[in-house]
C-alpha atoms as a PDB file:
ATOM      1  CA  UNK A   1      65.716 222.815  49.766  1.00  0.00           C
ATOM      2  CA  UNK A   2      64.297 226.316  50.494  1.00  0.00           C
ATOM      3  CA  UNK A   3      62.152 227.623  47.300  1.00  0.00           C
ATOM      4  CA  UNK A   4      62.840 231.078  47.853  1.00  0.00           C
ATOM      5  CA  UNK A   5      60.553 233.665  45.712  1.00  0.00           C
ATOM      6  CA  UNK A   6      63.137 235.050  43.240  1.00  0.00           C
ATOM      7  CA  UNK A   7      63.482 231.134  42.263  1.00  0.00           C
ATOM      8  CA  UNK A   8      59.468 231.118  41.374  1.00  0.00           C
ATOM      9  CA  UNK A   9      59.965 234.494  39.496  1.00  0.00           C
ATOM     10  CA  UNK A  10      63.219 233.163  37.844  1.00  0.00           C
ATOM     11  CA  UNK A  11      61.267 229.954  36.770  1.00  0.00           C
ATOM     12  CA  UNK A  12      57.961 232.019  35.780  1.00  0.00           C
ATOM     13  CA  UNK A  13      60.070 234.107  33.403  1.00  0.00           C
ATOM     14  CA  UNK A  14      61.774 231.087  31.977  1.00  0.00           C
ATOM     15  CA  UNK A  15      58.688 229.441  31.364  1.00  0.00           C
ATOM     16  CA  UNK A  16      57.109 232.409  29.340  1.00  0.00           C
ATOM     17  CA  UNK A  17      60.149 232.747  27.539  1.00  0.00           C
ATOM     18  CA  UNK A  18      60.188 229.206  26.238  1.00  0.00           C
ATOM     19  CA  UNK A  19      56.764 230.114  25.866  1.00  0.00           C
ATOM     20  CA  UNK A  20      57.635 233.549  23.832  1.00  0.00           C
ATOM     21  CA  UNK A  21      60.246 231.213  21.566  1.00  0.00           C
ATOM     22  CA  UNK A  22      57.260 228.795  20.975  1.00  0.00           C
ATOM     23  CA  UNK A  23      54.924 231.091  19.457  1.00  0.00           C
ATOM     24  CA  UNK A  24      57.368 232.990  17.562  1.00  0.00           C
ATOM     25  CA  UNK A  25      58.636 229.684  15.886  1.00  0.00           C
ATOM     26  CA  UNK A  26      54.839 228.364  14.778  1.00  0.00           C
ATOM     27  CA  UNK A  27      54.231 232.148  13.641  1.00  0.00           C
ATOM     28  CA  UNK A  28      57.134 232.343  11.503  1.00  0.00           C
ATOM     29  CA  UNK A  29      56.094 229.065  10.343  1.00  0.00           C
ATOM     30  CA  UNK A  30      52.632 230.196   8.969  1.00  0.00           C
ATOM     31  CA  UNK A  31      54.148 233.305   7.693  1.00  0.00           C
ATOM     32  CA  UNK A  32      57.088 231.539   5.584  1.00  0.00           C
ATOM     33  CA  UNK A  33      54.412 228.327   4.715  1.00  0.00           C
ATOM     34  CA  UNK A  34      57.938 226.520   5.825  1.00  0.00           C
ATOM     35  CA  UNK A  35      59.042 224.251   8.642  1.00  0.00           C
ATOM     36  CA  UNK A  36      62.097 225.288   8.822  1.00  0.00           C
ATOM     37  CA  UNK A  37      63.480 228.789   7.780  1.00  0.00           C
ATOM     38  CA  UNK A  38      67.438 228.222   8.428  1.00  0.00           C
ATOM     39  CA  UNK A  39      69.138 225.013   8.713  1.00  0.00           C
ATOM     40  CA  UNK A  40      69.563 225.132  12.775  1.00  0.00           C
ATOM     41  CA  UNK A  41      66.142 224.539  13.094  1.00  0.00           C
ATOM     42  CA  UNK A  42      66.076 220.655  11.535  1.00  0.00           C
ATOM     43  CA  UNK A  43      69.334 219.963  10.074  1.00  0.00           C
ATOM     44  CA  UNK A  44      67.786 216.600   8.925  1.00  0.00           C
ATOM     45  CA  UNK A  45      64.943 218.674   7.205  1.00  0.00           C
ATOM     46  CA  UNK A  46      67.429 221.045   5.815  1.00  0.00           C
ATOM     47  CA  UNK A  47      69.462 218.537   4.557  1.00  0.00           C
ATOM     48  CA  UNK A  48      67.258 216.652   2.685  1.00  0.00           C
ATOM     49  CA  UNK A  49      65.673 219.719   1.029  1.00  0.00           C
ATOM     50  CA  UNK A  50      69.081 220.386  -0.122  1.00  0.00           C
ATOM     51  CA  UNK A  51      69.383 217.431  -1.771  1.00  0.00           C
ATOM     52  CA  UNK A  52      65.527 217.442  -3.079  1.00  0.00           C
ATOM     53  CA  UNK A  53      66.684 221.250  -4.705  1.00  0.00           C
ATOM     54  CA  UNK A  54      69.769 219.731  -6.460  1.00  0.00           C
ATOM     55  CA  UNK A  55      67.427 216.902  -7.901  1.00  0.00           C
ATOM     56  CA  UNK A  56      64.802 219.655  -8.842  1.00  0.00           C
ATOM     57  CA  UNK A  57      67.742 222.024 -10.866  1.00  0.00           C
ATOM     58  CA  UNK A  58      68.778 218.844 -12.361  1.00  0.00           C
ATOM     59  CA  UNK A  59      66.117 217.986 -13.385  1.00  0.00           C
ATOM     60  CA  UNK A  60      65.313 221.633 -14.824  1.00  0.00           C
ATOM     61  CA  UNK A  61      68.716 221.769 -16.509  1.00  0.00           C
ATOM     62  CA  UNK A  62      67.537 218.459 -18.441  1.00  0.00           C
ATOM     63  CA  UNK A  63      64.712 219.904 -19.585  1.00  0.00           C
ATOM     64  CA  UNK A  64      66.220 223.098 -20.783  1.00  0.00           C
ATOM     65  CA  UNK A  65      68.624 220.607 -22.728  1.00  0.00           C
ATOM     66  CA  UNK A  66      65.648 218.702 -24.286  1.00  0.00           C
ATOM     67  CA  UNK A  67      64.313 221.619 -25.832  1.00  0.00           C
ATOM     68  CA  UNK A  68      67.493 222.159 -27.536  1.00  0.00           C
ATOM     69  CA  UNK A  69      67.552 218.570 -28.529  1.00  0.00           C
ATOM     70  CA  UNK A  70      63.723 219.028 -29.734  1.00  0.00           C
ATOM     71  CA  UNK A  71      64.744 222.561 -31.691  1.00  0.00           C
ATOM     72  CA  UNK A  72      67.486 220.454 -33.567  1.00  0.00           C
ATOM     73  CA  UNK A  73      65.661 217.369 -34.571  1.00  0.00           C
ATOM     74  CA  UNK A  74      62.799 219.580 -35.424  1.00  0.00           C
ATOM     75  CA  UNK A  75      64.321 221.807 -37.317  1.00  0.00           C
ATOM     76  CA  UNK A  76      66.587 219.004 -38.971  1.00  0.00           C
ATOM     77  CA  UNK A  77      63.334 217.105 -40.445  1.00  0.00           C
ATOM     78  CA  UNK A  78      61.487 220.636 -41.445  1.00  0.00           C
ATOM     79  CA  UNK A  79      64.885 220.816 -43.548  1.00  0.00           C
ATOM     80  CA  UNK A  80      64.377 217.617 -45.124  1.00  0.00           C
ATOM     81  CA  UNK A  81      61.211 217.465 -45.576  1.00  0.00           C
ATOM     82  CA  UNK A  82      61.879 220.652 -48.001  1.00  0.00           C
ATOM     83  CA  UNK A  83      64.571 218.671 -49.456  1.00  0.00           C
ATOM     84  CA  UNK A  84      62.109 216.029 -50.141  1.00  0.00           C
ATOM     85  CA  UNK A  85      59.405 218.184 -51.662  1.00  0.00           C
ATOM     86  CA  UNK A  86      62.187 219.856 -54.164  1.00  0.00           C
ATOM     87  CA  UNK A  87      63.415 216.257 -54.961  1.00  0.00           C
ATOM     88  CA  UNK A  88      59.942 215.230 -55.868  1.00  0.00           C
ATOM     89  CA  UNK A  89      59.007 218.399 -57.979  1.00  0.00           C
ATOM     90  CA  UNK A  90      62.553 216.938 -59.814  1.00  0.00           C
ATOM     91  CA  UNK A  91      61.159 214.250 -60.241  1.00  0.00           C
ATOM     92  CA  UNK A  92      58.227 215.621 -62.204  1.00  0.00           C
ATOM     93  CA  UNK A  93      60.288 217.883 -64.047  1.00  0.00           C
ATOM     94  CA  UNK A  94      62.575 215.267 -65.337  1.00  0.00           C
ATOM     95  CA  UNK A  95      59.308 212.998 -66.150  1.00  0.00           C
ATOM     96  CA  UNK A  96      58.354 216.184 -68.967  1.00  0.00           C
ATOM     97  CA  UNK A  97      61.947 216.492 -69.752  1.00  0.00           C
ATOM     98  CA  UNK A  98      62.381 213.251 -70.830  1.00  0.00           C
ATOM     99  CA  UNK A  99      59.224 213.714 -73.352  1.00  0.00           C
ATOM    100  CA  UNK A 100      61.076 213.334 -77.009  1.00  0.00           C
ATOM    101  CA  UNK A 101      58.106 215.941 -77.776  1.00  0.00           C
ATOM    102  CA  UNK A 102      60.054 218.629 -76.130  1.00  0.00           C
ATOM    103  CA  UNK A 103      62.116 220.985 -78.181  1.00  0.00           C
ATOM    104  CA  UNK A 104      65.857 221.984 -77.181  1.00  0.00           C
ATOM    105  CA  UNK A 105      64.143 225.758 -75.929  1.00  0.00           C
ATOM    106  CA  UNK A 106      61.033 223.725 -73.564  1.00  0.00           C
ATOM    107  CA  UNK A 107      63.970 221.072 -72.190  1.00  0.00           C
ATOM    108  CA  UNK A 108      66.136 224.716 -71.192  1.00  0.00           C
ATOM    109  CA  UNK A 109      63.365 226.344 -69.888  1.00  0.00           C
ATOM    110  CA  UNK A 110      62.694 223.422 -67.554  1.00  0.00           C
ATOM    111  CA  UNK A 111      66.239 222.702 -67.228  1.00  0.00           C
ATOM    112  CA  UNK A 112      66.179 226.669 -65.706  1.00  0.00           C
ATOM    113  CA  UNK A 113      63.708 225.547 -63.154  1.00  0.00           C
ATOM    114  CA  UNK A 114      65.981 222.626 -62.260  1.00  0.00           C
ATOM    115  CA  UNK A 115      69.083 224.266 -61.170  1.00  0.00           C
ATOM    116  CA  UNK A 116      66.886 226.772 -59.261  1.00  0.00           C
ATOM    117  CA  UNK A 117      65.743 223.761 -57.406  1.00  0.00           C
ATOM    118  CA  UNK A 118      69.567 223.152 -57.030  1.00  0.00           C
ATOM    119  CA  UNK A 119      70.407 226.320 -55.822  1.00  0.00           C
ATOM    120  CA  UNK A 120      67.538 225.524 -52.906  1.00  0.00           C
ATOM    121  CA  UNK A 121      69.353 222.211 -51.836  1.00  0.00           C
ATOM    122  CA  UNK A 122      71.819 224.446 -51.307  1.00  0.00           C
ATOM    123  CA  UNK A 123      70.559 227.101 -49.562  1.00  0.00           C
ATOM    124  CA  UNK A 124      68.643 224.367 -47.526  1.00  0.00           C
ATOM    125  CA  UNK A 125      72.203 222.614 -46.770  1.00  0.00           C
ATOM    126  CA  UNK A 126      73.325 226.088 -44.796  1.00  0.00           C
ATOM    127  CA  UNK A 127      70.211 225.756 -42.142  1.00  0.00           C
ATOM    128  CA  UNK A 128      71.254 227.215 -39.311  1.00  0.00           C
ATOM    129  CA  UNK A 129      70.030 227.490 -35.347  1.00  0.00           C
ATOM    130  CA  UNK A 130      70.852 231.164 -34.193  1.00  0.00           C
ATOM    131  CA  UNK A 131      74.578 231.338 -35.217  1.00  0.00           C
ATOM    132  CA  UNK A 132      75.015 227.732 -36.163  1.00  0.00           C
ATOM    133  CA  UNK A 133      74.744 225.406 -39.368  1.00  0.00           C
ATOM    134  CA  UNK A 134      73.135 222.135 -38.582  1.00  0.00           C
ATOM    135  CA  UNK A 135      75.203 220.278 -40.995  1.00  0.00           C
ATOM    136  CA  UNK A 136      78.413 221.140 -40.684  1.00  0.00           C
ATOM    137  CA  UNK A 137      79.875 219.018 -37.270  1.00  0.00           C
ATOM    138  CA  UNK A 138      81.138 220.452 -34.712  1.00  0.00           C
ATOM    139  CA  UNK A 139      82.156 223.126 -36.836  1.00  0.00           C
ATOM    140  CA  UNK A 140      78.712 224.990 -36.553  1.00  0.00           C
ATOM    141  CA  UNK A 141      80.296 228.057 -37.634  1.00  0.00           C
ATOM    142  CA  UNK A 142      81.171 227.023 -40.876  1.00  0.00           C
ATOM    143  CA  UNK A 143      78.279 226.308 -43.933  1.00  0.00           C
ATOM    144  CA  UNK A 144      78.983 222.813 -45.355  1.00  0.00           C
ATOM    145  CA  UNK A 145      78.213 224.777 -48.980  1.00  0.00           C
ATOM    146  CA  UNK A 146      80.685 227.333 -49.494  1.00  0.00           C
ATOM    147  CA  UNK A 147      78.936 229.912 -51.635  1.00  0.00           C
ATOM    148  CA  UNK A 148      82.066 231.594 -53.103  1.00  0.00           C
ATOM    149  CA  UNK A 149      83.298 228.377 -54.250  1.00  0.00           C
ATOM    150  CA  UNK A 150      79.831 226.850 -55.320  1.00  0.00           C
ATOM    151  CA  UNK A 151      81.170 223.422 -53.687  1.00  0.00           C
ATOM    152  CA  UNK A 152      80.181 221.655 -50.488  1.00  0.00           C
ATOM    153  CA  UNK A 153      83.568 222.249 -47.888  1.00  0.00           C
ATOM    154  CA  UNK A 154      83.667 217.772 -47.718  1.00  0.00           C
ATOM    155  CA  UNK A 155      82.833 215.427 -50.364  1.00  0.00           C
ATOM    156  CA  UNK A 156      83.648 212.151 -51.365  1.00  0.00           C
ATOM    157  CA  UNK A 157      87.512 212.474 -51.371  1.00  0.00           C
ATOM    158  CA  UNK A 158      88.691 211.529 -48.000  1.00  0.00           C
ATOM    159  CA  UNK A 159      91.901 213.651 -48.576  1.00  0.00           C
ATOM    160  CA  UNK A 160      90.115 217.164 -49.147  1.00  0.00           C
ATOM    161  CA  UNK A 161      87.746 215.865 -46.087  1.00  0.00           C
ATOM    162  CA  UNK A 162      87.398 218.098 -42.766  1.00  0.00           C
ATOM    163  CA  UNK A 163      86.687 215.245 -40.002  1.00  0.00           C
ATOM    164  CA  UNK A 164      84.861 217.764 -37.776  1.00  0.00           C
ATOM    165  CA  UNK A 165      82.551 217.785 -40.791  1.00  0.00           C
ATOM    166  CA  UNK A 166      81.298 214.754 -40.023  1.00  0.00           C
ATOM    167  CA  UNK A 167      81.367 214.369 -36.194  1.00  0.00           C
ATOM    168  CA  UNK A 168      78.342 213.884 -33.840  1.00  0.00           C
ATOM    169  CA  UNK A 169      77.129 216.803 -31.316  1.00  0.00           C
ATOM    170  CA  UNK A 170      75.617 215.156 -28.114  1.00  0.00           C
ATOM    171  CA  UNK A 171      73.231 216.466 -25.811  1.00  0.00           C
ATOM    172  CA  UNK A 172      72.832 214.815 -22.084  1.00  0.00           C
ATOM    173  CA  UNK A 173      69.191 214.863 -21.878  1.00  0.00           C
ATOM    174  CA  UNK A 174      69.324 212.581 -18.781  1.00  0.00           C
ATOM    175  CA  UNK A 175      71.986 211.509 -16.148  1.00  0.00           C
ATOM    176  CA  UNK A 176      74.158 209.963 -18.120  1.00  0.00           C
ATOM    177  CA  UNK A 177      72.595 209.640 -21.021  1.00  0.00           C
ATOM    178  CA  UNK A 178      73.093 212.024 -24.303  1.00  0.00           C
ATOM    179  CA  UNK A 179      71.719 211.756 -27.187  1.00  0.00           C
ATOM    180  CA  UNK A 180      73.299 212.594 -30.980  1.00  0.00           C
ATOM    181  CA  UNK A 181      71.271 215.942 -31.789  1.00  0.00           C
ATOM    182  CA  UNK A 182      72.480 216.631 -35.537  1.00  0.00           C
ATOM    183  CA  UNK A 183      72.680 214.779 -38.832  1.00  0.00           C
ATOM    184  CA  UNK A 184      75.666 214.809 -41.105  1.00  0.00           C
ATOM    185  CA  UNK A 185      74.240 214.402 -44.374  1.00  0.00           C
ATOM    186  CA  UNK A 186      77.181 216.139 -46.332  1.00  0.00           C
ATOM    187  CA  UNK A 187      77.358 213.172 -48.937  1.00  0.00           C
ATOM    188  CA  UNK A 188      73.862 212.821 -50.000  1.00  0.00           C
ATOM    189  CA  UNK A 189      73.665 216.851 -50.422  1.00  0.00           C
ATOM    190  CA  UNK A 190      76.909 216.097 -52.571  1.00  0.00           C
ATOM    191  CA  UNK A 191      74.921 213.190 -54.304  1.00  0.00           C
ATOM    192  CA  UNK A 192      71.748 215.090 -54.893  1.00  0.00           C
ATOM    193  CA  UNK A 193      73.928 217.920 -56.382  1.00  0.00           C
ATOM    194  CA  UNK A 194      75.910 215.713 -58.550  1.00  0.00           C
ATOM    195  CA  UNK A 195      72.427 214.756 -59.813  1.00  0.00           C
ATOM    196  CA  UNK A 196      71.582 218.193 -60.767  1.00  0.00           C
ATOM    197  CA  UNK A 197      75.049 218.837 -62.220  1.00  0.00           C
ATOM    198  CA  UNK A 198      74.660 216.175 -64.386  1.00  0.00           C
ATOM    199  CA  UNK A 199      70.927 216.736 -65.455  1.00  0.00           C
ATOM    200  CA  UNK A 200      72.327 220.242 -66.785  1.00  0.00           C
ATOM    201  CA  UNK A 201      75.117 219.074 -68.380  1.00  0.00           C
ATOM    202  CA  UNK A 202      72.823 216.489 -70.441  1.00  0.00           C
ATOM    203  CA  UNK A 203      70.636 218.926 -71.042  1.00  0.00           C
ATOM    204  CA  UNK A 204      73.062 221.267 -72.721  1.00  0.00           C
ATOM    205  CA  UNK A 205      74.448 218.261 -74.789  1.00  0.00           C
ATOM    206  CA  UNK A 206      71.235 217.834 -76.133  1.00  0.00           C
ATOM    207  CA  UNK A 207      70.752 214.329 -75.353  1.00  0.00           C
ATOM    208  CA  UNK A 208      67.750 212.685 -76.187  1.00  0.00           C
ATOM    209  CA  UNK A 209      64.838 212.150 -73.721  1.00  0.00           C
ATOM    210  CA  UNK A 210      66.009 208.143 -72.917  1.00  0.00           C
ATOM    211  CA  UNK A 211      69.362 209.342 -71.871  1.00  0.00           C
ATOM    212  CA  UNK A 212      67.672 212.082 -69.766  1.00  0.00           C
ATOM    213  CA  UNK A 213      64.836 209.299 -68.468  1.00  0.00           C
ATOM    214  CA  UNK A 214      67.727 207.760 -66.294  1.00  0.00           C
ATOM    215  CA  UNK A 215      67.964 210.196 -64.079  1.00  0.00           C
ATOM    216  CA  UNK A 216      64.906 209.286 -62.538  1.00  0.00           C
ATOM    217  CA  UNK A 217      66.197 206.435 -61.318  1.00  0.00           C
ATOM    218  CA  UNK A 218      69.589 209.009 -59.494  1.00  0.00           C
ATOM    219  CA  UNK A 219      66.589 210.951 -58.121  1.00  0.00           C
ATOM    220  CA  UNK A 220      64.667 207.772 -56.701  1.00  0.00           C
ATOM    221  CA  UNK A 221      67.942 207.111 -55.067  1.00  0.00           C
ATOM    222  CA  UNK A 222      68.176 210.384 -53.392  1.00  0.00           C
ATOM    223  CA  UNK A 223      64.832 210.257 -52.096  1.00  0.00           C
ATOM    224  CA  UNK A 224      65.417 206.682 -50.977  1.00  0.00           C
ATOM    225  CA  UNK A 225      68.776 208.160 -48.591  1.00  0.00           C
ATOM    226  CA  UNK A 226      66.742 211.081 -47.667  1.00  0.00           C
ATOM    227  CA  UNK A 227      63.545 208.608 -46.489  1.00  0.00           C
ATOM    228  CA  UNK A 228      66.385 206.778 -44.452  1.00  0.00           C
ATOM    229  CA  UNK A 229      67.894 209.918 -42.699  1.00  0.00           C
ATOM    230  CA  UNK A 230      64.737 211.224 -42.119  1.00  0.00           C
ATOM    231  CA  UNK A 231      63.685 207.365 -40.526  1.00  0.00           C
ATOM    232  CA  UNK A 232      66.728 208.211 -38.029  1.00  0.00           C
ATOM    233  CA  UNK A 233      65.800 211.615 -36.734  1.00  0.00           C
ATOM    234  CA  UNK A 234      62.402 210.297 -36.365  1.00  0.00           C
ATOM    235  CA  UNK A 235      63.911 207.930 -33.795  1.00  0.00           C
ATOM    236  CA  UNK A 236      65.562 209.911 -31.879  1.00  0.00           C
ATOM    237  CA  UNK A 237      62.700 212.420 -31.840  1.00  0.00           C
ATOM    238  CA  UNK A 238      61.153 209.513 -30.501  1.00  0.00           C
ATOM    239  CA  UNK A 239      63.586 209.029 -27.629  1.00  0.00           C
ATOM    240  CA  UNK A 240      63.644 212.389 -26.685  1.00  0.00           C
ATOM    241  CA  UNK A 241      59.799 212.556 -25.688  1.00  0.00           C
ATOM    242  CA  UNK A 242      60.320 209.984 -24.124  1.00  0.00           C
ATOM    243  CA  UNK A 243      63.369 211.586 -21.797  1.00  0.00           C
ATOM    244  CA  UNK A 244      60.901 213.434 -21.591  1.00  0.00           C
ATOM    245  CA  UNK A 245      58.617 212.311 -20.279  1.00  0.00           C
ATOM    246  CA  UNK A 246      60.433 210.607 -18.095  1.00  0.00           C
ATOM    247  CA  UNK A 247      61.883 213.960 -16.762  1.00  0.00           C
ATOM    248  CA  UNK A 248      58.404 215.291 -15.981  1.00  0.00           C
ATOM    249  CA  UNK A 249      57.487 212.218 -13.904  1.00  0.00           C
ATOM    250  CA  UNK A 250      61.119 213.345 -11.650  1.00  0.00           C
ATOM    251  CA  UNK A 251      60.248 216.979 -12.064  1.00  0.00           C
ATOM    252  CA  UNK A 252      56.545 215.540  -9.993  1.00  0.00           C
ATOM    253  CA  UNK A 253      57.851 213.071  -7.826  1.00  0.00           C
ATOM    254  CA  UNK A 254      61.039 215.669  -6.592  1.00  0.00           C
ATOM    255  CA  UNK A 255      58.751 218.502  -6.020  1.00  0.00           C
ATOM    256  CA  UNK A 256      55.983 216.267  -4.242  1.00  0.00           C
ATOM    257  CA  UNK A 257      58.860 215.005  -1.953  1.00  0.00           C
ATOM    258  CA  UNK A 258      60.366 218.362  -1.632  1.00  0.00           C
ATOM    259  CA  UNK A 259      56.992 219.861  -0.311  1.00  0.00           C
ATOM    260  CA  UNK A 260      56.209 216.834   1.961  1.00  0.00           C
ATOM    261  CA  UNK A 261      59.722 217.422   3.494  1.00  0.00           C
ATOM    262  CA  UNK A 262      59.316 221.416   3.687  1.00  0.00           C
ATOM    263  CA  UNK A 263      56.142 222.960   3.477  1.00  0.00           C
ATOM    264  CA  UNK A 264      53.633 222.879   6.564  1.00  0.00           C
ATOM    265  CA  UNK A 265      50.478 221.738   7.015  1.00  0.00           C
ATOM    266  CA  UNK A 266      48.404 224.978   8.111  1.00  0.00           C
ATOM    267  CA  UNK A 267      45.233 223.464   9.775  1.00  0.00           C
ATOM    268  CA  UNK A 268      47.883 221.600  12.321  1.00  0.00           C
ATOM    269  CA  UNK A 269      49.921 225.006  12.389  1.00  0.00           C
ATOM    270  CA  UNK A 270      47.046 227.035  13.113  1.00  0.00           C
ATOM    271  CA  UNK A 271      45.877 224.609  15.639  1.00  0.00           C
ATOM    272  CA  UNK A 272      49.370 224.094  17.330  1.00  0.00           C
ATOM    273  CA  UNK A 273      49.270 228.258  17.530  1.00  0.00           C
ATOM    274  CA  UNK A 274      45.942 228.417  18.908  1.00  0.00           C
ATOM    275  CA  UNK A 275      46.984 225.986  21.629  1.00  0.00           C
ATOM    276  CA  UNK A 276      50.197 227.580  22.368  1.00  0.00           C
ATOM    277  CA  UNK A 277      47.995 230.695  22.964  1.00  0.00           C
ATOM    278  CA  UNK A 278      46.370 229.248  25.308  1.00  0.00           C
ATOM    279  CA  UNK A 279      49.277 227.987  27.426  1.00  0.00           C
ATOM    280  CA  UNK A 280      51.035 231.188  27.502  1.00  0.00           C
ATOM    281  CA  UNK A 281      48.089 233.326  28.458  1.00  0.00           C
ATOM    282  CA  UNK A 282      47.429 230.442  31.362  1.00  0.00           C
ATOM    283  CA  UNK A 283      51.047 230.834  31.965  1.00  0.00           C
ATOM    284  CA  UNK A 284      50.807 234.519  32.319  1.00  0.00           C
ATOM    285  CA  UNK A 285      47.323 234.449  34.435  1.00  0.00           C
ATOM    286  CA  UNK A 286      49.489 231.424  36.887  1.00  0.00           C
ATOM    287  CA  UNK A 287      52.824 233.400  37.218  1.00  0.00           C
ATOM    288  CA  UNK A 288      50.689 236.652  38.514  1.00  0.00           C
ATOM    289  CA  UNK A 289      49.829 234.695  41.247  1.00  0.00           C
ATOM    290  CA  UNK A 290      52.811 232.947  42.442  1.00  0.00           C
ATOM    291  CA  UNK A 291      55.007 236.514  42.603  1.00  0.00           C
ATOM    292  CA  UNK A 292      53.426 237.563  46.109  1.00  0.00           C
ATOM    293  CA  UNK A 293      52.703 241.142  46.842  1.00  0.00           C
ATOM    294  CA  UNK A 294      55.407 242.586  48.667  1.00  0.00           C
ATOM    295  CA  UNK A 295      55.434 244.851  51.905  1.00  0.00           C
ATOM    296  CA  UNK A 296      55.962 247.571  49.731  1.00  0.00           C
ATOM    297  CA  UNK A 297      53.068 247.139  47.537  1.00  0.00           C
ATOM    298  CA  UNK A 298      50.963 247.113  50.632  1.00  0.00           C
ATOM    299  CA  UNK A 299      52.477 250.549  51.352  1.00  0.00           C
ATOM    300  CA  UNK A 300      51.561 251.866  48.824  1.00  0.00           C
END
């Protein structure tokens, strides 16, 4: 086979083509911090980055749900642990109350203080997160204590009783895994305010302080259900750091992976461009000499 010279110059400007493509690839490379900047280049790279992204939003969506899960459970306890603090300065009151030393005007003043602490329960009942009440069910946009009617919208009677009152909202915090995020306490606010209904109406009657000294007892109950709610959000506050933290350990490992799969290493870049430097300028310094002066250029 005759190697004619339009074959060496055809072969030449292949090679510092290839050459050209070389450099321009490790150069975008260290510009982007990337291996690969569209999927063509490593569709096995690409791929997997696609699948290390989807992990990575789940795994951000998760999170964003936790803090909602965290905002309710919080915000739940802060509730009752107001609750709790009016139930206990109840207590106290109805500990002077029940003094027989008390005239009917010191049992009305206290009994004044008393339904204020009432109206508070209520108020506290009607907690709401932006636009929604906690303690209603699913129907957040409802208050479980109806203000024009001074009664709680469910009670005790099952046929005057709103289901959706009394239904669980769920949060997935995890793949397939939610978690209850509210508390449907609508009976013991009912309880608590049968308490104080009947602390008033006592009061008013005039009964003596032994009649009123029982309703310590009512109150020790309500603090008791309150104490056992309160045990239950604690739990699942519980569970929730730990989703948690179990979400930050994927949030790691994904992006580790992600950047191990993607992201190049520049002292081997750098190196690999400083090589391919010197290949194409030896290239370039080689091909001069193979295309042979022609007659022409000896004219000249």
């Amino acid at each position: 086979m005759r190697v004619t010279q339009s074959m060496l110059s055809g072969n030449m400007l292949k090679n510092l083509s290839n050459s050209y493509s070389k450099l321009g690839k490790i150069q975008e490379q260290i510009n982007t911090g990337k291996k690969v900047t569209r999927p063509s280049d490593d569709p096995v790279v690409a791929m997997k980055g696609i699948g290390y992204r989807t992990q990575l939003n789940n795994v951000e969506q998760f999170s964003r749900n936790i803090g909602e899960a965290y905002n309710w459970l919080d915000t739940t306890d802060d509730t009752f642990d107001k609750i709790g603090s009016t139930l206990q300065r109840a207590n106290e009151l109805m500990v002077q109350v029940s003094s027989d030393t008390n005239t009917k005007e010191d049992r009305e003043k206290i009994n004044s203080e008393l339904q204020q602490l009432r109206q508070h329960v209520q108020n506290l009942s009607n907690t709401k997160i932006g636009n929604r009440y906690i303690f209603s069910g699913t129907k957040t946009t409802t208050p479980p204590f109806n203000t024009d009617t001074k009664k709680y919208e469910t009670g005790s009677d099952p046929a005057t009783t709103d289901e959706a009152f009394e239904k669980s909202i769920e949060i997935e915090v995890f793949d397939g895994i939610k978690l209850k995020v509210n508390t449907t306490p609508i009976e013991l606010f009912n309880e608590i305010d049968r308490t104080f209904q009947q602390i008033n109406s006592d009061i008013t009657a005039g009964k003596t302080g032994k009649d009123l000294s029982q309703h310590l007892q009512t109150i020790s109950n309500n603090m008791d259900e309150l104490i056992k709610t309160r045990a239950d959000i604690g739990a699942r506050q519980n569970r929730v750091e730990l989703m948690d933290a179990r979400l930050q350990s994927q949030e790691i490992i994904a992006t580790k992976r992600m950047s191990e799969n993607e992201d190049i290493d520049y002292e081997k870049a750098i190196t690999e461009m400083i090589t391919q430097e010197s290949i194409h300028r030896a290239a370039l310094s080689v091909g001069g000499r193979i295309i042979q002066p022609t007659l022409v250029d000896f004219l000249r």
